[in-house]
C-alpha atoms as a PDB file:
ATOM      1  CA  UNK A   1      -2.362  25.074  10.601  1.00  0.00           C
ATOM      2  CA  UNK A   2      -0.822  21.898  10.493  1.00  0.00           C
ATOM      3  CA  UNK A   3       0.033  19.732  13.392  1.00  0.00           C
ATOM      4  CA  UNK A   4       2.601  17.767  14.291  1.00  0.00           C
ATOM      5  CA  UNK A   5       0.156  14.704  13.785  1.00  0.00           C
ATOM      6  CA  UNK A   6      -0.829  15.417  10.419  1.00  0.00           C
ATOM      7  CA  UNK A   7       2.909  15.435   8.737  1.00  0.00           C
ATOM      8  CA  UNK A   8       3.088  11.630  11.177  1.00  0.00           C
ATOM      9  CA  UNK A   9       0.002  10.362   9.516  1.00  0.00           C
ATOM     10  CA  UNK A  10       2.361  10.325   6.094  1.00  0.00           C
ATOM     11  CA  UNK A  11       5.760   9.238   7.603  1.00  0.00           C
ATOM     12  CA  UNK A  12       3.405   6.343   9.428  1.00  0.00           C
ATOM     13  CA  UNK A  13       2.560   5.500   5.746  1.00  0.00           C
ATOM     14  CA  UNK A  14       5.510   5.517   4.457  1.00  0.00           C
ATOM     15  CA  UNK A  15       6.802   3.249   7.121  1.00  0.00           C
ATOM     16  CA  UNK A  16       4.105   0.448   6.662  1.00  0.00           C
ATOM     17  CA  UNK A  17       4.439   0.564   2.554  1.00  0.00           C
ATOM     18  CA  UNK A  18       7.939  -0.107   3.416  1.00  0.00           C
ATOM     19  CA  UNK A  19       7.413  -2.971   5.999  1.00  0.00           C
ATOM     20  CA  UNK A  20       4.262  -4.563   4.509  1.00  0.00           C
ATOM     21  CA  UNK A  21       6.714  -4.159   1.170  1.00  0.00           C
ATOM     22  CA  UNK A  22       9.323  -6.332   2.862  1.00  0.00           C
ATOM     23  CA  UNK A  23       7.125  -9.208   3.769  1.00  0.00           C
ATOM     24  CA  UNK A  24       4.818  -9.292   0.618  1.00  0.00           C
ATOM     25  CA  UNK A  25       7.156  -9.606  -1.925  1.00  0.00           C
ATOM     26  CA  UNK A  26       7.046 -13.286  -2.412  1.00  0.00           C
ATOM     27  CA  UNK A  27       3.419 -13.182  -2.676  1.00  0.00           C
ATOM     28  CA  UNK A  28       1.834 -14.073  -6.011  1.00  0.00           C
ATOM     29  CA  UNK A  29       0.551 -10.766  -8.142  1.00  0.00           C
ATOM     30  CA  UNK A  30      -2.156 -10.327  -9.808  1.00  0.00           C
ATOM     31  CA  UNK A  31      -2.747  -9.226 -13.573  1.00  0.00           C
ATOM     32  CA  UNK A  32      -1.550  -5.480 -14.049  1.00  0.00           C
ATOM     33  CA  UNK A  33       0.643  -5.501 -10.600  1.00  0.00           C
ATOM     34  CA  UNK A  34       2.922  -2.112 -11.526  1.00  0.00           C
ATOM     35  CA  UNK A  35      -0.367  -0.431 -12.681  1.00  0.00           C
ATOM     36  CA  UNK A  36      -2.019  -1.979  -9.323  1.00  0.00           C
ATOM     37  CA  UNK A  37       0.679  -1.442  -7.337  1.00  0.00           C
ATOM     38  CA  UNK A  38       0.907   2.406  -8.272  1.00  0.00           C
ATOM     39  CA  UNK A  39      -2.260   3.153  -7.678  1.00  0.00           C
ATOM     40  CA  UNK A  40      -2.510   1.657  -4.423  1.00  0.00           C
ATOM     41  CA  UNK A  41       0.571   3.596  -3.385  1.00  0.00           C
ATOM     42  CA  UNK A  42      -1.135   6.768  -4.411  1.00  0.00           C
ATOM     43  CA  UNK A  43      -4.338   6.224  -3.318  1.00  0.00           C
ATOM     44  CA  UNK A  44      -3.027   5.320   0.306  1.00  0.00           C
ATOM     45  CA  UNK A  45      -1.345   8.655   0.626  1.00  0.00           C
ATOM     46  CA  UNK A  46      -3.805  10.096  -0.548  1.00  0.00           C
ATOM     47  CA  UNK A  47      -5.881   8.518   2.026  1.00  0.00           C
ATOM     48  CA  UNK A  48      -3.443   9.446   4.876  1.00  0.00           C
ATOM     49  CA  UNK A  49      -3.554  13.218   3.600  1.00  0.00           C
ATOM     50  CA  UNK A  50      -6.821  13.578   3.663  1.00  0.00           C
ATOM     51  CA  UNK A  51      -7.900  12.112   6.733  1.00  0.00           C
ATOM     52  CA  UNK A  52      -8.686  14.675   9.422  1.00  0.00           C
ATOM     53  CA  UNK A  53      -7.028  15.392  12.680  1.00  0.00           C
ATOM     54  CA  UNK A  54     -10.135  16.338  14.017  1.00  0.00           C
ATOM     55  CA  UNK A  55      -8.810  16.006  17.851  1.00  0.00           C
ATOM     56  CA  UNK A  56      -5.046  15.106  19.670  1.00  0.00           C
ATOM     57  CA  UNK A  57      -5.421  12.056  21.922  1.00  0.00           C
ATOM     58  CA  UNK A  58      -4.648   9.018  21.949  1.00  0.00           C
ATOM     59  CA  UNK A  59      -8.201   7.271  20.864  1.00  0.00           C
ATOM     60  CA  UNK A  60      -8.125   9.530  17.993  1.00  0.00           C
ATOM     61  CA  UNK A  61      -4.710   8.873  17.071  1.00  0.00           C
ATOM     62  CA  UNK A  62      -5.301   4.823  17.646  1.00  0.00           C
ATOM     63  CA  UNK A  63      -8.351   5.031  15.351  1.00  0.00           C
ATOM     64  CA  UNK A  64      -6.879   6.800  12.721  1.00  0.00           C
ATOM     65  CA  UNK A  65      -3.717   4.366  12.311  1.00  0.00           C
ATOM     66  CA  UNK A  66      -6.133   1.396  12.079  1.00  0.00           C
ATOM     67  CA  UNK A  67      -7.798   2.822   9.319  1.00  0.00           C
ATOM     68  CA  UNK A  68      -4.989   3.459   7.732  1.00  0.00           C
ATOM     69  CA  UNK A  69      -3.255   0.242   8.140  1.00  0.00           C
ATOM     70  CA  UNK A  70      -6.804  -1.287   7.730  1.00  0.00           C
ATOM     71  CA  UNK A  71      -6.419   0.368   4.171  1.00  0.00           C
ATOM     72  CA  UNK A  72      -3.213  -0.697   3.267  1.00  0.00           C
ATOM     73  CA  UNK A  73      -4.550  -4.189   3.688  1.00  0.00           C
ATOM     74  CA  UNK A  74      -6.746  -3.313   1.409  1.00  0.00           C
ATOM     75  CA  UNK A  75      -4.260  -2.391  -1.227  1.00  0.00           C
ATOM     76  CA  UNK A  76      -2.519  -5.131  -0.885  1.00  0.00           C
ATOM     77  CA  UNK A  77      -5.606  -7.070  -1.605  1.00  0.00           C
ATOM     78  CA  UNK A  78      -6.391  -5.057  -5.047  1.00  0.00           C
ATOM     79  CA  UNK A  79      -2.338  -6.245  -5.264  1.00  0.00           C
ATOM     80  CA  UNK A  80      -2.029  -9.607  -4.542  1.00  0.00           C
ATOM     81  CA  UNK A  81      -3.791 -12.718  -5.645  1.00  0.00           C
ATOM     82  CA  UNK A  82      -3.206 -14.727  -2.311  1.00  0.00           C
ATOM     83  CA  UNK A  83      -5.306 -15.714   0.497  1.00  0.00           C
ATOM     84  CA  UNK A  84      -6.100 -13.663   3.471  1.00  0.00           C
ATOM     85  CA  UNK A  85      -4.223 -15.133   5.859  1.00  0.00           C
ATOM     86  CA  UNK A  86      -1.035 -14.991   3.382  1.00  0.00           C
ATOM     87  CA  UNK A  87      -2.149 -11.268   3.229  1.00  0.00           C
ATOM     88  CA  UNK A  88      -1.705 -11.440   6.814  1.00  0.00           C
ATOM     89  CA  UNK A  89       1.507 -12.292   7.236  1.00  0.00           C
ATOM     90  CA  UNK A  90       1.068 -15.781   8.816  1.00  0.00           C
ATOM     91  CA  UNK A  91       2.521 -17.663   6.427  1.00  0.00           C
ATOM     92  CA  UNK A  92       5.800 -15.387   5.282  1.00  0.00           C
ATOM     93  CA  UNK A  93       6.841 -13.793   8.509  1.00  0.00           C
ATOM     94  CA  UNK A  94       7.858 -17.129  10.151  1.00  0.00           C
ATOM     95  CA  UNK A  95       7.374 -16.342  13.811  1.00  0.00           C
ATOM     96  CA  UNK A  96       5.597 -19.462  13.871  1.00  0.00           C
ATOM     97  CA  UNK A  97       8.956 -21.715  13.581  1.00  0.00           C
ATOM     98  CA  UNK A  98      11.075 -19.406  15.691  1.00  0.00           C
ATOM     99  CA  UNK A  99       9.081 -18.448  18.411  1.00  0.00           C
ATOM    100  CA  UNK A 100       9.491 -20.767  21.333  1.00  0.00           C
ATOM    101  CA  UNK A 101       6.445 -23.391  22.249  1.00  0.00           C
ATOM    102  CA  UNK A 102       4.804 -23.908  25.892  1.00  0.00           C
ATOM    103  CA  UNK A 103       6.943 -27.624  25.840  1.00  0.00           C
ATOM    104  CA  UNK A 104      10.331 -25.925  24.800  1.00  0.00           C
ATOM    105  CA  UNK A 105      10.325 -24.125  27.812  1.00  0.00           C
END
């Protein structure tokens, strides 16, 4: 009844709330944030639970984690009062500074 896929779909969530966790936390919250924050949680499990596994390949499987992780980014839009490309990470993950440039090497 259920496949091996489904049970992923929630351990894949769990994973990105923890990562996207990690490198948001600096971010400035909005108004409400627990009450936010909860509900986002929630909702994107609920999200991962109910979203079929309609077939088992791999263009199935690659669309359904980008709508997942597309709707974690929402959440952490209802979240966070900060601009989209903080949202995206540019700003706070800081491979910018480490990564090596085309006249380092």
């Amino acid at each position: 009844m259920f496949s091996a896929l489904f049970w992923f779909k929630l351990v894949f969530m769990t994973e990105l709330l923890l990562c996207e966790g990690l490198f948001t936390y600096k971010l400035r919250r909005r108004d409400h944030f627990p009450l936010r924050l909860s509900l986002s949680i929630v909702a994107a499990y609920a999200v991962a639970f109910a979203y079929p596994v309609l077939l088992y390949n791999a263009w199935y499987s690659s669309l359904m984690f980008i709508a997942l992780f597309s709707f974690s980014i929402l959440c952490i839009k209802v979240c966070f009062d900060e601009s989209w490309i903080k949202r995206n990470f540019l700003r706070h993950t800081r491979i910018y500074r480490t990564s090596p440039r085309v006249s380092d090497i």
